[in-house]
N, C-alpha and C. Protein backbone atom coordinates (compact mmCIF):
# COMPACT_ATOMS: atom_id res chain seq x y z
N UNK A 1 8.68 14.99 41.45
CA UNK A 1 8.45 14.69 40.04
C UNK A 1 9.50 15.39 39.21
N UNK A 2 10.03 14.55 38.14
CA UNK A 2 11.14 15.25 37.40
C UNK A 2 10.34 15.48 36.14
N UNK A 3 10.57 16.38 35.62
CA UNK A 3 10.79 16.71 34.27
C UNK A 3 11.02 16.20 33.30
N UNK A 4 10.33 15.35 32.22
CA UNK A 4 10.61 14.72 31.18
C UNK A 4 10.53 13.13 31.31
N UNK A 5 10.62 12.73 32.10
CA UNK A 5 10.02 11.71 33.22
C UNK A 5 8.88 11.25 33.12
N UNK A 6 8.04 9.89 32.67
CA UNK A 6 6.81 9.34 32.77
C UNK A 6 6.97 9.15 34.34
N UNK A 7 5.22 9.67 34.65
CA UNK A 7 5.07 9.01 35.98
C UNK A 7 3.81 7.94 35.90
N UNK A 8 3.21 7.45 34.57
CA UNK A 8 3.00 6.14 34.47
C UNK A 8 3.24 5.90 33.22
N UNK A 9 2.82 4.24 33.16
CA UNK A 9 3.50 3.94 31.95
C UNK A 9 2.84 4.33 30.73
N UNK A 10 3.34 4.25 29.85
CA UNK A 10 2.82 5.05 28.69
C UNK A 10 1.64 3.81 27.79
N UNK A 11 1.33 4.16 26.70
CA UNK A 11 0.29 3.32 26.07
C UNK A 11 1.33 2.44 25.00
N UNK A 12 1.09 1.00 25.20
CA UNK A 12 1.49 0.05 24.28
C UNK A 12 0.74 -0.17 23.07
N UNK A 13 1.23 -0.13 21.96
CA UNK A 13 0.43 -0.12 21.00
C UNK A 13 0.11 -1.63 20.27
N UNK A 14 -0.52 -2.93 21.25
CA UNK A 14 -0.36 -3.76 21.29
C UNK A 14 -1.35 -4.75 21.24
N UNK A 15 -2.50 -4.53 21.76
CA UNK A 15 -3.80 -5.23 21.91
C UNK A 15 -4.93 -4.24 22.07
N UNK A 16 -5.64 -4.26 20.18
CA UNK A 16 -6.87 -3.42 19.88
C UNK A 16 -7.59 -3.96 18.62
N UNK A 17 -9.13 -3.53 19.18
CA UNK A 17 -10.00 -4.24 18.18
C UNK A 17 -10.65 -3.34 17.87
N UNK A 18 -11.24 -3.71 17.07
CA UNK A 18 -12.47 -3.06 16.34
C UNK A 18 -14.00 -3.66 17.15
N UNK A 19 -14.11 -2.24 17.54
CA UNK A 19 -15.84 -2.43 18.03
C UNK A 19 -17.13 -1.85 17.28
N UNK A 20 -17.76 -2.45 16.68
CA UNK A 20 -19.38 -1.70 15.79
C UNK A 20 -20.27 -2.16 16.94
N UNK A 21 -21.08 -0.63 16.92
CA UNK A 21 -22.39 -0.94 17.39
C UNK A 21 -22.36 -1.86 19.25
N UNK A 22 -21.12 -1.48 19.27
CA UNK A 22 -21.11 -1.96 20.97
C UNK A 22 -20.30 -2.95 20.94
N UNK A 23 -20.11 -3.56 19.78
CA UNK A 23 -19.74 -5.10 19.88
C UNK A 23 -18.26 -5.71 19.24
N UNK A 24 -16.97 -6.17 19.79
CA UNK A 24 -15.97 -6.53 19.46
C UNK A 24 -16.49 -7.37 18.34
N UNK A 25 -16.09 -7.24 16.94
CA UNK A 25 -16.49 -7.88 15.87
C UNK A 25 -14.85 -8.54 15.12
N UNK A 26 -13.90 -7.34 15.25
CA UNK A 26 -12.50 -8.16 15.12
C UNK A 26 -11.03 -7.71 15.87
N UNK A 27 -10.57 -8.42 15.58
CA UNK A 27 -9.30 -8.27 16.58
C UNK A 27 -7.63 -7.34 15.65
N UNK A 28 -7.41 -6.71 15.74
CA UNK A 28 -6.49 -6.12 14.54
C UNK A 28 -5.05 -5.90 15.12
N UNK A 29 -4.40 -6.18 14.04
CA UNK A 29 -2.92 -6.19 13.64
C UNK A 29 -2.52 -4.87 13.21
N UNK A 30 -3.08 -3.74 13.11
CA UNK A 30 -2.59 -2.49 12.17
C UNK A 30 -3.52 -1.64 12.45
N UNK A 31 -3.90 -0.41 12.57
CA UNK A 31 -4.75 0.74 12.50
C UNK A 31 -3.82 2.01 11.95
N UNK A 32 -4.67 3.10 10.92
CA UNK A 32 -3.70 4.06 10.72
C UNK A 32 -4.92 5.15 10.58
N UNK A 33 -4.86 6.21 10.28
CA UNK A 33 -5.70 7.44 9.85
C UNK A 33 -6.34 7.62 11.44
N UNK A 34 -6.06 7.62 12.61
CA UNK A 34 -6.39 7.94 13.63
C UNK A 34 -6.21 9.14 13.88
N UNK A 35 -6.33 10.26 13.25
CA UNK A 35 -5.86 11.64 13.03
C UNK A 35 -6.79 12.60 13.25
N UNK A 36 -7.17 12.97 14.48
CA UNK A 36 -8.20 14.00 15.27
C UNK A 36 -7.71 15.10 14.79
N UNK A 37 -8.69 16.29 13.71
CA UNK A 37 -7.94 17.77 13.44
C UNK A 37 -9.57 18.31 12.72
N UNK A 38 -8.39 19.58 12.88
CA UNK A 38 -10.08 20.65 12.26
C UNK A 38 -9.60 21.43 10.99
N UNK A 39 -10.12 21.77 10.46
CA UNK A 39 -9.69 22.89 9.04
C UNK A 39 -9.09 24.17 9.82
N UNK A 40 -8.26 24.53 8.63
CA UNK A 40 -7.74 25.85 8.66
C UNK A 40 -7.77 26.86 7.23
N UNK A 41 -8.41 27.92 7.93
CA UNK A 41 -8.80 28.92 6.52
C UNK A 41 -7.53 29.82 6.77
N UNK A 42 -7.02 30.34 5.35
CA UNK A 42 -6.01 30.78 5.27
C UNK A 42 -6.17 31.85 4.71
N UNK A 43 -5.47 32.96 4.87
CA UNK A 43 -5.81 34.20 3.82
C UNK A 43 -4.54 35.33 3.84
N UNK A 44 -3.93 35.21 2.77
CA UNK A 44 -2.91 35.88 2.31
C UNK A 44 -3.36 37.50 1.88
N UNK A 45 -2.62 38.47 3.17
CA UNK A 45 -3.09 39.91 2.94
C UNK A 45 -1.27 40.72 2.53
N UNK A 46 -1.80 41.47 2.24
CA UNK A 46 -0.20 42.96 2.99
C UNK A 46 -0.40 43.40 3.47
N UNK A 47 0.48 43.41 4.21
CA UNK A 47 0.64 43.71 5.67
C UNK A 47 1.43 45.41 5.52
N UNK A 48 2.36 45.79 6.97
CA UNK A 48 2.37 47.01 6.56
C UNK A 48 4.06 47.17 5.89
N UNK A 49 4.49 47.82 4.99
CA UNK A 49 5.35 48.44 4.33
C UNK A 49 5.30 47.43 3.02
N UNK A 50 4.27 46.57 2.48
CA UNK A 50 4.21 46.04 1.35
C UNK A 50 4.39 44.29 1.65
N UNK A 51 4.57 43.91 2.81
CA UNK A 51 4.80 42.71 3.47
C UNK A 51 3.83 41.74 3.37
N UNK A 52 3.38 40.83 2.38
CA UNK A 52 2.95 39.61 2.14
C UNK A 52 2.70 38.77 3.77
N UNK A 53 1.36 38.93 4.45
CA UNK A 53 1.80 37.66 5.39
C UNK A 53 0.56 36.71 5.14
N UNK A 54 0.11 36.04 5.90
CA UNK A 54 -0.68 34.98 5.31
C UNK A 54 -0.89 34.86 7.18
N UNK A 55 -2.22 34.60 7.32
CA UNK A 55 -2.97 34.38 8.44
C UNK A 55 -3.66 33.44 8.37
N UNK A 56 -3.91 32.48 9.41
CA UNK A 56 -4.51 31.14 9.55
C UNK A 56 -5.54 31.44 10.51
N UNK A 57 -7.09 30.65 10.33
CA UNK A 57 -7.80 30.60 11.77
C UNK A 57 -8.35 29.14 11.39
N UNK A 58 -9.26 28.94 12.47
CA UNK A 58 -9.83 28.14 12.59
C UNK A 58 -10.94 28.19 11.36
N UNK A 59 -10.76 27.03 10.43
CA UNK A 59 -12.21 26.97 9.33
C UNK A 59 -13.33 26.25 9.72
N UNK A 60 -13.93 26.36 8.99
CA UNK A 60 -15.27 25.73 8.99
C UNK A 60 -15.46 24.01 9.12
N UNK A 61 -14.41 23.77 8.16
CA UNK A 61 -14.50 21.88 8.38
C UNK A 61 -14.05 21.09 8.90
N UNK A 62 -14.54 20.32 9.24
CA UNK A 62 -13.65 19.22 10.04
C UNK A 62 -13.19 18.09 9.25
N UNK A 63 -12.04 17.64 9.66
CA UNK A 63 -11.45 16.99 8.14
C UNK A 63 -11.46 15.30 8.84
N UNK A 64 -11.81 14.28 8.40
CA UNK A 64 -11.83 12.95 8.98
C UNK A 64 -11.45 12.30 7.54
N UNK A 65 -10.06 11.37 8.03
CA UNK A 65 -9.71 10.43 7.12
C UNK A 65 -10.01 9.31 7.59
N UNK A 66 -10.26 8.34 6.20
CA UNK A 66 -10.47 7.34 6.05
C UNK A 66 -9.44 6.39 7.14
N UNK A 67 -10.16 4.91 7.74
CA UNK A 67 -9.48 4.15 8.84
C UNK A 67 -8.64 3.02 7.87
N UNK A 68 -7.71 2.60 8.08
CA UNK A 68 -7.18 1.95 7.13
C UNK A 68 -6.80 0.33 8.97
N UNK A 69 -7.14 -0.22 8.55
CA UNK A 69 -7.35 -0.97 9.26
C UNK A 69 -6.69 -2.46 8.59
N UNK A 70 -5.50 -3.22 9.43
CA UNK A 70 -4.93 -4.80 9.25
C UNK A 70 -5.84 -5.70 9.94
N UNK A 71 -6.35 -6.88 9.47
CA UNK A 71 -6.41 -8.03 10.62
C UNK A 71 -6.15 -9.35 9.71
N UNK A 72 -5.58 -10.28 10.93
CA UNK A 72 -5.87 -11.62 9.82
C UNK A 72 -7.20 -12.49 9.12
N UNK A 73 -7.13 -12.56 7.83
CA UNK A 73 -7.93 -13.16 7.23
C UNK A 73 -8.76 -14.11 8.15
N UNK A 74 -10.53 -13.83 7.94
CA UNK A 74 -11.18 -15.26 8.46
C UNK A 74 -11.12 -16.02 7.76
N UNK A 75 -11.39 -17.50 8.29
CA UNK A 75 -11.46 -18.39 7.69
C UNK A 75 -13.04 -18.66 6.96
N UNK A 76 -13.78 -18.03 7.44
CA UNK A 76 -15.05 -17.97 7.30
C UNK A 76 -15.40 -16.74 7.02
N UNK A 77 -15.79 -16.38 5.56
CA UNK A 77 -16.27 -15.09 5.71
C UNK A 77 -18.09 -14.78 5.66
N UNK A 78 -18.48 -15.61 5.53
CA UNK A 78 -20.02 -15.64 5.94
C UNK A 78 -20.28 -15.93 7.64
N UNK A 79 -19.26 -15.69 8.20
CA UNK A 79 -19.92 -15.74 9.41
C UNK A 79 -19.38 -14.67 10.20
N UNK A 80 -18.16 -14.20 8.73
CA UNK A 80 -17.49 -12.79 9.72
C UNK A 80 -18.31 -11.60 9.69
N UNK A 81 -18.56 -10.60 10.96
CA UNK A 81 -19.69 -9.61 10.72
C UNK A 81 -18.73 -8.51 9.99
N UNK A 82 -17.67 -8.19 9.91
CA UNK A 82 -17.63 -7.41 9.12
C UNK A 82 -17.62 -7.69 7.56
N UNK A 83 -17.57 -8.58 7.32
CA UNK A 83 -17.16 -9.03 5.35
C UNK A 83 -19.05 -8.92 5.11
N UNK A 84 -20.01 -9.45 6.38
CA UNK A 84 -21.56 -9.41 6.35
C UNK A 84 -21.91 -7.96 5.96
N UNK A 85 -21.16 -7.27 6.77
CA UNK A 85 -21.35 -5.41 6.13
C UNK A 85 -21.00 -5.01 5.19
N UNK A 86 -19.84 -5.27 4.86
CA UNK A 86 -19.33 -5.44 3.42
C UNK A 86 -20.07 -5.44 2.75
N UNK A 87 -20.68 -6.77 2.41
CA UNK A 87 -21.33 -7.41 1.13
C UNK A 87 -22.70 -6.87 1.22
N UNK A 88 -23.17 -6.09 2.34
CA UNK A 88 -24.60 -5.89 2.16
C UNK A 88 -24.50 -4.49 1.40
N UNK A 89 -23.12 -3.94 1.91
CA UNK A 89 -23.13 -2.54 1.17
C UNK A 89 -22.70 -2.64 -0.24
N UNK A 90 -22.31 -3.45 -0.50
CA UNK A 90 -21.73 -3.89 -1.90
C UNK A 90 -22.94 -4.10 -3.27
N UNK A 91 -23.62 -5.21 -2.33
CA UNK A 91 -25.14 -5.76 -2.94
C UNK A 91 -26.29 -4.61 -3.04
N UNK A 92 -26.43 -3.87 -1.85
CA UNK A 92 -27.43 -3.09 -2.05
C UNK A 92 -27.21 -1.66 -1.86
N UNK A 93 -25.78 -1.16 -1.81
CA UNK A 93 -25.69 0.52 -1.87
C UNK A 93 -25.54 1.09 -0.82
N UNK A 94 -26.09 2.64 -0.67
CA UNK A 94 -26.37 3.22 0.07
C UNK A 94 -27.35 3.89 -0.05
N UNK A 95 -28.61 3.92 0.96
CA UNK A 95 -29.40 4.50 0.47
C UNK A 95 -30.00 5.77 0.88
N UNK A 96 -29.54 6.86 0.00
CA UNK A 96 -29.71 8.28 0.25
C UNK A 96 -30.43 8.76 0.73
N UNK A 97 -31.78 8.53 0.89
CA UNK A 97 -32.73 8.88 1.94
C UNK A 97 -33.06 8.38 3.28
N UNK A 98 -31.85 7.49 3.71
CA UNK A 98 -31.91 7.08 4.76
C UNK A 98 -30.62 7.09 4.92
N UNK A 99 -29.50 7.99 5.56
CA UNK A 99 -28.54 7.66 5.96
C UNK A 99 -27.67 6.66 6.84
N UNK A 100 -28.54 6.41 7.76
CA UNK A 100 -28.06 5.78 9.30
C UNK A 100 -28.51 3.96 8.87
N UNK A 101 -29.24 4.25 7.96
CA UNK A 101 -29.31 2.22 7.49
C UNK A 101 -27.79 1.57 7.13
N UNK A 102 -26.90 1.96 6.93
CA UNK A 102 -25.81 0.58 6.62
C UNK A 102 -24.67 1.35 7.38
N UNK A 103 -24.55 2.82 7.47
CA UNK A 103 -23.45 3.73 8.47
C UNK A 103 -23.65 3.18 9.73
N UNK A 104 -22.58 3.12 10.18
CA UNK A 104 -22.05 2.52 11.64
C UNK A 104 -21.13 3.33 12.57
N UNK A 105 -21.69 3.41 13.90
CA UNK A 105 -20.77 3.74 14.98
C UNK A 105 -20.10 2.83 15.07
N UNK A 106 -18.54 3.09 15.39
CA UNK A 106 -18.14 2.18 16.93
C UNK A 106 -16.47 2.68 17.38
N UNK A 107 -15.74 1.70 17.44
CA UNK A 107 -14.61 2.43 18.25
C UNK A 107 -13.31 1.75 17.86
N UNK A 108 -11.94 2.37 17.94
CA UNK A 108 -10.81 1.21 17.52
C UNK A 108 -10.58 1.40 19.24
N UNK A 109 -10.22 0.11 20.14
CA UNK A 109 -10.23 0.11 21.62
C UNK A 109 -8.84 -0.28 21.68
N UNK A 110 -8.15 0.52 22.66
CA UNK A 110 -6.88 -0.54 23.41
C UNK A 110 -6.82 -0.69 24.75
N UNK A 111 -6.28 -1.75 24.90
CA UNK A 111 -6.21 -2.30 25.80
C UNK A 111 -4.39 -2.50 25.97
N UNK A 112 -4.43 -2.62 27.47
CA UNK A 112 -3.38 -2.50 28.39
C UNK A 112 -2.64 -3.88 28.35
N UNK A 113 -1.72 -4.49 28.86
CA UNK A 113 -1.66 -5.61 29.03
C UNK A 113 -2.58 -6.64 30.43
N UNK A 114 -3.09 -6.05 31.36
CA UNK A 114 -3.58 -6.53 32.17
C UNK A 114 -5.33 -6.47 31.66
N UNK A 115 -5.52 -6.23 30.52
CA UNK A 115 -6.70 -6.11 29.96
C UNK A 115 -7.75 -4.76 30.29
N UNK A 116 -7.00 -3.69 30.29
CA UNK A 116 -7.93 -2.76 30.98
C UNK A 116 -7.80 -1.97 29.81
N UNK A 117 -8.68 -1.34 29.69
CA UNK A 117 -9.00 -0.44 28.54
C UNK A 117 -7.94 1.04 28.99
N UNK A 118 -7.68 1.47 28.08
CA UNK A 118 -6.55 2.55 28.33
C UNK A 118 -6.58 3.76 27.02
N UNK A 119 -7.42 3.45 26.28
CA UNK A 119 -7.73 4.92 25.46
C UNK A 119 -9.28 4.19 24.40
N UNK A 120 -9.70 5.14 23.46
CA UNK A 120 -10.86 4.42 22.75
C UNK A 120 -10.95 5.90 21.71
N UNK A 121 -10.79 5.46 20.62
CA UNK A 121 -10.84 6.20 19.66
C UNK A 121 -12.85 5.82 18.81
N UNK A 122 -13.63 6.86 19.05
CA UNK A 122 -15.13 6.68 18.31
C UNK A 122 -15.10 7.21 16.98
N UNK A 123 -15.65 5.99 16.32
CA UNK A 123 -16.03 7.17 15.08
C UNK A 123 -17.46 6.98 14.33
N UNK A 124 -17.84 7.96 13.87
CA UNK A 124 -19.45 8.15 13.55
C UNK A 124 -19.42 8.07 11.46
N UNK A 125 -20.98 7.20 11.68
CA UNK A 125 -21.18 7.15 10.40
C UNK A 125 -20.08 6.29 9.21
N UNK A 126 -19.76 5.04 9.89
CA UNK A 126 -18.92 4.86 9.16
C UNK A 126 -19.48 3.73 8.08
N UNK A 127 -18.49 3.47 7.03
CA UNK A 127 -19.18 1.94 6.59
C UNK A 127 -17.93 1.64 5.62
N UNK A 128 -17.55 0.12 5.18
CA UNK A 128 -16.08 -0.08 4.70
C UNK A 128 -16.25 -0.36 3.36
N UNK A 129 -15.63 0.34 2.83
CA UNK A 129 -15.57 0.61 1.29
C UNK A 129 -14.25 -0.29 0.52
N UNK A 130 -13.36 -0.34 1.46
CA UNK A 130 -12.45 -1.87 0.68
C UNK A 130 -12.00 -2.43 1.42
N UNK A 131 -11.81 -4.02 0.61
CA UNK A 131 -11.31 -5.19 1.61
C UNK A 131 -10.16 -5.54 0.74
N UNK A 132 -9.33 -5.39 0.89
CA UNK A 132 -7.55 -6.18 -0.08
C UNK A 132 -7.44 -7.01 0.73
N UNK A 133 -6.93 -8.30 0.40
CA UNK A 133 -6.26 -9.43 0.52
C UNK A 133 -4.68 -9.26 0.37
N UNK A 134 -3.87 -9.44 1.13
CA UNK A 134 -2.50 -9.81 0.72
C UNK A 134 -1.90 -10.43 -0.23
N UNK A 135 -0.82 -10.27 -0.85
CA UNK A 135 -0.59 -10.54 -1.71
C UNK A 135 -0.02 -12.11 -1.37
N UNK A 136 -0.35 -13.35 -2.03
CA UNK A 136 0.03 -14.65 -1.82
C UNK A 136 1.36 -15.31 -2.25
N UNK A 137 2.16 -15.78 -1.48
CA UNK A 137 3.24 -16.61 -2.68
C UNK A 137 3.44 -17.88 -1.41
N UNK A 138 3.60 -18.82 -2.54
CA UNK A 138 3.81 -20.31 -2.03
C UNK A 138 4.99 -20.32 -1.09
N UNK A 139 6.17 -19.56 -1.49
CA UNK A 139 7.58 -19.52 0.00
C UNK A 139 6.93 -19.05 0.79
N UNK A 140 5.65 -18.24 1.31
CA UNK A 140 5.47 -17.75 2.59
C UNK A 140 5.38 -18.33 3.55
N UNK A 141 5.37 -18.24 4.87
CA UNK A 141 5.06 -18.94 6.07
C UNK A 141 4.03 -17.63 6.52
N UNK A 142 4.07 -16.98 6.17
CA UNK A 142 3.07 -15.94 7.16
C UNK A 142 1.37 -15.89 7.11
N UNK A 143 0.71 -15.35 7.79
CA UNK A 143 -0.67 -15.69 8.05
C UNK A 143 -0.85 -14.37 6.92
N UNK A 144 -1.91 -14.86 6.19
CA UNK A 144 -2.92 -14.11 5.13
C UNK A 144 -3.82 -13.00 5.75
N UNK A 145 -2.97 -11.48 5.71
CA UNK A 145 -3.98 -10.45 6.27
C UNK A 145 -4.65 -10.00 5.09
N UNK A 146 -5.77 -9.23 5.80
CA UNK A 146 -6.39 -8.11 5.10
C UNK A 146 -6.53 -6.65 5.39
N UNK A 147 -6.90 -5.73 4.74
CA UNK A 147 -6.76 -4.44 4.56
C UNK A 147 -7.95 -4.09 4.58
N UNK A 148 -8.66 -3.55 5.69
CA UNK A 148 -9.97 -2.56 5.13
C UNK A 148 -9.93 -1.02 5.49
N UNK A 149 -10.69 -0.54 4.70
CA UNK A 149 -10.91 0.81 4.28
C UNK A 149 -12.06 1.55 4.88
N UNK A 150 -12.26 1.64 5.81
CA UNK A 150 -12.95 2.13 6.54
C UNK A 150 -13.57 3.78 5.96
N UNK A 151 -14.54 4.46 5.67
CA UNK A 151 -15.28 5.90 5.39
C UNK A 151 -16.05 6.22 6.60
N UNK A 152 -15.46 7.11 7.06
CA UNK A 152 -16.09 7.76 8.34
C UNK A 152 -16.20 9.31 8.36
N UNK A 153 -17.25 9.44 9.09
CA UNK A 153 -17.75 11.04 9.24
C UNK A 153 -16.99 12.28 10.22
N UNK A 154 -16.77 11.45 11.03
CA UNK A 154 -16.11 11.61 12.42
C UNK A 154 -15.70 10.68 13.31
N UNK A 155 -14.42 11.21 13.89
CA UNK A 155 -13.19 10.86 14.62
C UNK A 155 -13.17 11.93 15.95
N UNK A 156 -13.14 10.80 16.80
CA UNK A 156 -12.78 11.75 18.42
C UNK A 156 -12.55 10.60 19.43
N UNK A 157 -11.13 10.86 19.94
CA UNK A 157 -10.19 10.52 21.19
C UNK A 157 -11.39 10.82 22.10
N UNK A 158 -12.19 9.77 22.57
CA UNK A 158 -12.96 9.94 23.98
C UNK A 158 -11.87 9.65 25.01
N UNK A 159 -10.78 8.67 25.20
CA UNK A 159 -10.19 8.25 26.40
C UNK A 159 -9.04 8.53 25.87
């Protein structure tokens, strides 16, 4: 084995969906905020001969950003389950004494080219707070994506 050297192939960032609740619901073009990290408490002392240093540990919070997520527009959005989550959270809120009613598990998955699963990012408590549309112009030839905004509690690299 050499040094610096893959001894398999590495991950293509090429074929991944969005899974809620167990279930492939869409197929995506884009994922970003995949960013597994923890807080850091900081505290600026003097040190010895009058020396300013500043010490870091591990803090208290765990920091989870928002999923910013591409796919192409359905053609149907009453039959798409995510625009269905959408609009229910839209229509009726969230409701504070019940957390876990409209928050959702599930996973952004990739897959290999031979179709085998090859990493799976989970995240807890989530639910999508915006949907953008692309911007339209009549010269386009390109397919009409969208943008959602995913709010999640937690983020963790299982695979």
């Amino acid at each position: 084995m050499s040094a610096g050297l893959f001894t398999t192939d590495p991950i293509i960032a090429q074929n991944f969906f969005l899974e809620v609740d167990g279930e492939v619901i869409s197929q995506l073009i884009s994922v970003s905020g995949l960013d597994v990290e923890v807080g850091v408490a900081k505290v600026t002392q003097v040190g010895k001969g009058g020396q300013k240093q500043q010490v870091k540990a591990l803090g208290q919070s765990v920091e989870s950003p928002d999923l910013q997520l591409t796919r192409v527009a359905p053609l149907d959005i009453g039959n798409d389950n995510l625009w269905k989550w959408f609009s229910d959270i839209r229509s009726g809120g969230l409701v504070a004494t019940d957390r876990a009613a409209k928050r959702k598990n599930g996973s952004i998955v990739l897959f290999d080219s031979a179709h085998g699963e090859v990493a799976r990012f989970n995240f807890f408590s989530g639910w999508p707070t915006k949907i953008s549309t692309d911007q339209l112009s009549v010269d386009s030839n390109e397919v009409v994506k969208e943008s959602i905004t995913i709010a999640i509690e937690r983020l963790e690299r299982v695979k």
